[in-house]
PDB file of N, CA and C in Angstrom:
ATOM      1  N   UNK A   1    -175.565  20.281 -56.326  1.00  0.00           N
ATOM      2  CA  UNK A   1    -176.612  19.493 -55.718  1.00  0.00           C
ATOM      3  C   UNK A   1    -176.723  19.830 -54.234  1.00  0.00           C
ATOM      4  N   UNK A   2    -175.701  20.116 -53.741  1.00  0.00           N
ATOM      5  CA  UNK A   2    -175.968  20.355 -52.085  1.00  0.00           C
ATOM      6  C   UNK A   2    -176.433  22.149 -51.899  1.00  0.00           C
ATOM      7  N   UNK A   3    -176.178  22.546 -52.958  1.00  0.00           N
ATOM      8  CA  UNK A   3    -176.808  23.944 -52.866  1.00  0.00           C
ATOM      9  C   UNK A   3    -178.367  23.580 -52.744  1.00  0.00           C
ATOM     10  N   UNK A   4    -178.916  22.828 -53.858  1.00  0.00           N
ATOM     11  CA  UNK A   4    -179.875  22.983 -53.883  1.00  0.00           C
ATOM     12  C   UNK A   4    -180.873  22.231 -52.577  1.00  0.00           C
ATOM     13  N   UNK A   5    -179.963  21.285 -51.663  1.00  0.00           N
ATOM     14  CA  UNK A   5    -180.287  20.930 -50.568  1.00  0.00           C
ATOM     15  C   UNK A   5    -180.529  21.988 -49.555  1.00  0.00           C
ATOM     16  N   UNK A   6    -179.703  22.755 -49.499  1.00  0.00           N
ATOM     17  CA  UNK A   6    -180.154  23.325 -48.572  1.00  0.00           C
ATOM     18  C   UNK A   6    -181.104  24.834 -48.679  1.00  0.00           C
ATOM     19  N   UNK A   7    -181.250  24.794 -50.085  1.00  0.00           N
ATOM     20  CA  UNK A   7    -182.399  26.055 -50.814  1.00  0.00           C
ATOM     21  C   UNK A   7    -183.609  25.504 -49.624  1.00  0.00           C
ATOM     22  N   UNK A   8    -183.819  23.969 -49.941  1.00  0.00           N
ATOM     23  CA  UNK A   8    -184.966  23.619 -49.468  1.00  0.00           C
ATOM     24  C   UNK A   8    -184.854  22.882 -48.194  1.00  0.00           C
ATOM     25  N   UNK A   9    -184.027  23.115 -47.715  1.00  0.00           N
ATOM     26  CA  UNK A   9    -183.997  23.166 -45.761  1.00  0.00           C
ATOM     27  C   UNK A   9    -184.392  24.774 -44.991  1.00  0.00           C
ATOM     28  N   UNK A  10    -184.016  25.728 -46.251  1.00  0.00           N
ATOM     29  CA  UNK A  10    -184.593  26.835 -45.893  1.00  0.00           C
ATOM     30  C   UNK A  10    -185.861  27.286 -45.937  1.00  0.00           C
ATOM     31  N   UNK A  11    -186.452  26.225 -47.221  1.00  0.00           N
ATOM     32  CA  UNK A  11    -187.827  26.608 -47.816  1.00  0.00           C
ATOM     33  C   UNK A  11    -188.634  25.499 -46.436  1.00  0.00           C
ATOM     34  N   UNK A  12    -188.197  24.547 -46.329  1.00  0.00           N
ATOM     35  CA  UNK A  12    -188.678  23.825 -45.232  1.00  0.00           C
ATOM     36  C   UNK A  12    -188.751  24.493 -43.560  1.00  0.00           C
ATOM     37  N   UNK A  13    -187.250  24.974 -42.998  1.00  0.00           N
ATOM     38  CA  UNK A  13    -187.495  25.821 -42.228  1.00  0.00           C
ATOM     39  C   UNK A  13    -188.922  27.104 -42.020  1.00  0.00           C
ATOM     40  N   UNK A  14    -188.691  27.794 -42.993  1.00  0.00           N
ATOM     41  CA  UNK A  14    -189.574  29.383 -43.151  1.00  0.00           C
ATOM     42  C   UNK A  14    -191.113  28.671 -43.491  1.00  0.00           C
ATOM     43  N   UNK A  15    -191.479  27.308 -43.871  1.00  0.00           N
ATOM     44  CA  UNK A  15    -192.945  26.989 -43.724  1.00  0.00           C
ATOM     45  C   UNK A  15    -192.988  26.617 -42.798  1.00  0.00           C
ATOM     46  N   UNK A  16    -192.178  25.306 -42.026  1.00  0.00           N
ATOM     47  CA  UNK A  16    -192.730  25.432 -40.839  1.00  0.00           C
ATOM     48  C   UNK A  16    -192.789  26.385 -39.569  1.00  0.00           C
ATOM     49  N   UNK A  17    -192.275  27.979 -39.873  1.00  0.00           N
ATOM     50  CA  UNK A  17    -192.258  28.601 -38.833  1.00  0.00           C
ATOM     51  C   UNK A  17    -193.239  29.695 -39.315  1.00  0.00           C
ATOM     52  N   UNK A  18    -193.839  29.762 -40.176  1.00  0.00           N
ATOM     53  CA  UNK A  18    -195.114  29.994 -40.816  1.00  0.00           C
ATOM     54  C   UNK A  18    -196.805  29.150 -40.884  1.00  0.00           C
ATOM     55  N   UNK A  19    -196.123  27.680 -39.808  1.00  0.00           N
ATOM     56  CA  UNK A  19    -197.231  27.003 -39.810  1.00  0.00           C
ATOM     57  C   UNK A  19    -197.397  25.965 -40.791  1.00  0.00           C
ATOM     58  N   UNK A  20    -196.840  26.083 -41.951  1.00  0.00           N
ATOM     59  CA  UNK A  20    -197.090  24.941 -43.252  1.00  0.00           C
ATOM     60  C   UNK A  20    -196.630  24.114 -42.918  1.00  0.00           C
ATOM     61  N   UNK A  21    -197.148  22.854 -42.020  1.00  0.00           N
ATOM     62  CA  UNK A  21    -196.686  22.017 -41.681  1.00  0.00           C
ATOM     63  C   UNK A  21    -196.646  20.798 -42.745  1.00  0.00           C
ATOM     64  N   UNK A  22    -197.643  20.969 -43.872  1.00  0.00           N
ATOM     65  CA  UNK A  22    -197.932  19.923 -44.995  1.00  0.00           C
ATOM     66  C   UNK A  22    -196.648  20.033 -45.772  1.00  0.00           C
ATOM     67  N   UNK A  23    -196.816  21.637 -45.865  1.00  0.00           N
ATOM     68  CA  UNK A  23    -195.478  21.529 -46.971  1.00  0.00           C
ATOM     69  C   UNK A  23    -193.872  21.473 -46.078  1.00  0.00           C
ATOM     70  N   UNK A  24    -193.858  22.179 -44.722  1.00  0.00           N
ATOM     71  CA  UNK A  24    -193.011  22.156 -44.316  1.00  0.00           C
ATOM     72  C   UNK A  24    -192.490  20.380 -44.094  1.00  0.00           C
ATOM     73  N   UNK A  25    -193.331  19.430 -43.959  1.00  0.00           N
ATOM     74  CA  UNK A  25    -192.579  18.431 -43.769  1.00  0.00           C
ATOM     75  C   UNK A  25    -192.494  17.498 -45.235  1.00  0.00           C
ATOM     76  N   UNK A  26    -193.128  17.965 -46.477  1.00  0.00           N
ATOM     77  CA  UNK A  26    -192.719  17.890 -47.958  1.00  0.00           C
ATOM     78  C   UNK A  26    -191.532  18.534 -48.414  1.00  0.00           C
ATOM     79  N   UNK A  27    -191.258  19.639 -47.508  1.00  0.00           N
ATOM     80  CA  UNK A  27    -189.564  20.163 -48.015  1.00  0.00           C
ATOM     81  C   UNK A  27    -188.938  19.828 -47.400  1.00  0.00           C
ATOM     82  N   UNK A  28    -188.864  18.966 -46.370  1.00  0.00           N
ATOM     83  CA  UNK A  28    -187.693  18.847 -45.624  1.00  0.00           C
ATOM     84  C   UNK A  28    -187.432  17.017 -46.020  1.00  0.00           C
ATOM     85  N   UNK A  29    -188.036  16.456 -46.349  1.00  0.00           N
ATOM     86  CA  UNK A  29    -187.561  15.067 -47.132  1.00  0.00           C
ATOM     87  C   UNK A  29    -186.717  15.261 -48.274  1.00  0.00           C
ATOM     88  N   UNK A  30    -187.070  16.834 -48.876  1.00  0.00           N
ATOM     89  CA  UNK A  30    -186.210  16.507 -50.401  1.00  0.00           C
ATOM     90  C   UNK A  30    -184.644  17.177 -50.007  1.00  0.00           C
ATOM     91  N   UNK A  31    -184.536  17.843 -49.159  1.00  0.00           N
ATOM     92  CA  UNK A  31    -182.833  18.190 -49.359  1.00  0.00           C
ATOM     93  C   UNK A  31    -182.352  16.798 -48.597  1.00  0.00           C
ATOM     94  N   UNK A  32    -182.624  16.141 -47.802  1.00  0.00           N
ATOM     95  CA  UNK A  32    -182.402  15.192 -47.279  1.00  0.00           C
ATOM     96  C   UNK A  32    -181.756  13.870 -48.009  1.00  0.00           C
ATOM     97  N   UNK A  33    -183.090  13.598 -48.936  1.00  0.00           N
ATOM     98  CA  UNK A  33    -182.725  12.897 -49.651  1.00  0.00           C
ATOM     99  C   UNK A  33    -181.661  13.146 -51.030  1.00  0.00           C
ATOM    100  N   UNK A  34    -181.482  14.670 -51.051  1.00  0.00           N
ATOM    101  CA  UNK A  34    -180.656  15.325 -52.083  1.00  0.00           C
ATOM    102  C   UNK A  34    -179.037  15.297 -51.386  1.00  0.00           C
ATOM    103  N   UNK A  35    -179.150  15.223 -49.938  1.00  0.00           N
ATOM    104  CA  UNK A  35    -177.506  14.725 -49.089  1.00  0.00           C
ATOM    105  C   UNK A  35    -177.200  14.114 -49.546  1.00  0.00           C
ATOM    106  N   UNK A  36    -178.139  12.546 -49.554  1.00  0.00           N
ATOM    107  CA  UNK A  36    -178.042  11.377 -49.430  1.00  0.00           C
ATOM    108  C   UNK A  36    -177.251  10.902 -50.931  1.00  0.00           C
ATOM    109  N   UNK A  37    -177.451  11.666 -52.005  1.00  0.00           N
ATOM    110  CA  UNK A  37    -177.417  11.685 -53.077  1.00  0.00           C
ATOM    111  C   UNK A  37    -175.920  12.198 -53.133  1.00  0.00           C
ATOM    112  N   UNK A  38    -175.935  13.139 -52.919  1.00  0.00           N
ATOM    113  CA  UNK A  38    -174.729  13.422 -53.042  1.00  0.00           C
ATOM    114  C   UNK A  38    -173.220  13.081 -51.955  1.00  0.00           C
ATOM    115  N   UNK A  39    -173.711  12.983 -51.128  1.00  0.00           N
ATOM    116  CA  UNK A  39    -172.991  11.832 -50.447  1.00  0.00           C
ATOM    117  C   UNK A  39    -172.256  10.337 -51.162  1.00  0.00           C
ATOM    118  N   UNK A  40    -173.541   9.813 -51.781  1.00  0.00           N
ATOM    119  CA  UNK A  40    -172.636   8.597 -52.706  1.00  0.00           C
ATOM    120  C   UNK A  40    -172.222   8.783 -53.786  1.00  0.00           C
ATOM    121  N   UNK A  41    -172.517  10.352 -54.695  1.00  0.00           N
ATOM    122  CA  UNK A  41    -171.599  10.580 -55.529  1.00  0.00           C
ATOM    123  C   UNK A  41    -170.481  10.746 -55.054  1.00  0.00           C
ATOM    124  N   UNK A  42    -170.085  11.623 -54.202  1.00  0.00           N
ATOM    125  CA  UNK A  42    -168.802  11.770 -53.653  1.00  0.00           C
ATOM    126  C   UNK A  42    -167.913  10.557 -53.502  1.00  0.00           C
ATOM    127  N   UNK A  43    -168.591   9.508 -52.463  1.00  0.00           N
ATOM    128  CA  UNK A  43    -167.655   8.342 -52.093  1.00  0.00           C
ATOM    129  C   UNK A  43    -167.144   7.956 -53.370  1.00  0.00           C
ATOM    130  N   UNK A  44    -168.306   7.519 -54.442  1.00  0.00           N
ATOM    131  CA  UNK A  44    -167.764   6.711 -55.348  1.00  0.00           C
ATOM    132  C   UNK A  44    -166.927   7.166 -56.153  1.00  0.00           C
ATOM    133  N   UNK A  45    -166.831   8.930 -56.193  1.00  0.00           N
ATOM    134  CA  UNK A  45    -166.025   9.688 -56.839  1.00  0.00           C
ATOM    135  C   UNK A  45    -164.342   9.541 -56.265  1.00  0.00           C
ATOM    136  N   UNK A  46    -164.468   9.333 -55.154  1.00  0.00           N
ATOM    137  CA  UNK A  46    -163.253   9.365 -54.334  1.00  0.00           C
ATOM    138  C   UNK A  46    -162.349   8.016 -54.401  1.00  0.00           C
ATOM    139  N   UNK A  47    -163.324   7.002 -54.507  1.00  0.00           N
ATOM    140  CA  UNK A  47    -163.023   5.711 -54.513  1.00  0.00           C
ATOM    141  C   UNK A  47    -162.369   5.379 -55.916  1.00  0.00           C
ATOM    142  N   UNK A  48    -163.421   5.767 -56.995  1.00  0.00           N
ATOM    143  CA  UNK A  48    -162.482   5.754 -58.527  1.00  0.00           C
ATOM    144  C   UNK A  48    -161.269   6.533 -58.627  1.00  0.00           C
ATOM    145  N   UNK A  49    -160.635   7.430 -57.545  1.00  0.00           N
ATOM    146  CA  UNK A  49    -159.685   8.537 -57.603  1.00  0.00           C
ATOM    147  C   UNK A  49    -159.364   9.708 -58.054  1.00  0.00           C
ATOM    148  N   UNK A  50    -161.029   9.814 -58.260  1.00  0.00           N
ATOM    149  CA  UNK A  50    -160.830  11.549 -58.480  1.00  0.00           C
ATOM    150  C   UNK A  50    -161.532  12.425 -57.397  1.00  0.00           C
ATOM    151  N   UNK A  51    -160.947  13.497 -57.691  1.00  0.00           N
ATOM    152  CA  UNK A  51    -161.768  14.272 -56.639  1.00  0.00           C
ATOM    153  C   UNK A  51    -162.837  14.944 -56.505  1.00  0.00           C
ATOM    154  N   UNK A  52    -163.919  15.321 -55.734  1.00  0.00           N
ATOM    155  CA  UNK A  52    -165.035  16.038 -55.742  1.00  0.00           C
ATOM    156  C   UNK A  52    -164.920  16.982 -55.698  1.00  0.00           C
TER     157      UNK A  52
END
């Protein structure tokens, strides 16, 4: 999941330095929210005692 976060911080980067500002700021919400995601898998993974 965090791979695929940052596929699209790259795909977000290279539009907005291409100008796609529509899409550039449509790709840069989704790895974001794909952190966010995996971030509380982790905790809760850690918290039940296993590891990530």
């Amino acid at each position: 999941m965090l791979h695929y976060a940052v596929v699209f911080f790259v795909i977000a980067i290279i539009a907005a330095i291409l100008g796609f500002t529509g899409i550039a700021g449509a790709a840069s919400n989704i790895p974001w929210i794909l952190f966010l995601i995996f971030l509380v898998l982790g905790v809760i993974s850690l918290l039940r005692g296993r590891r990530v």
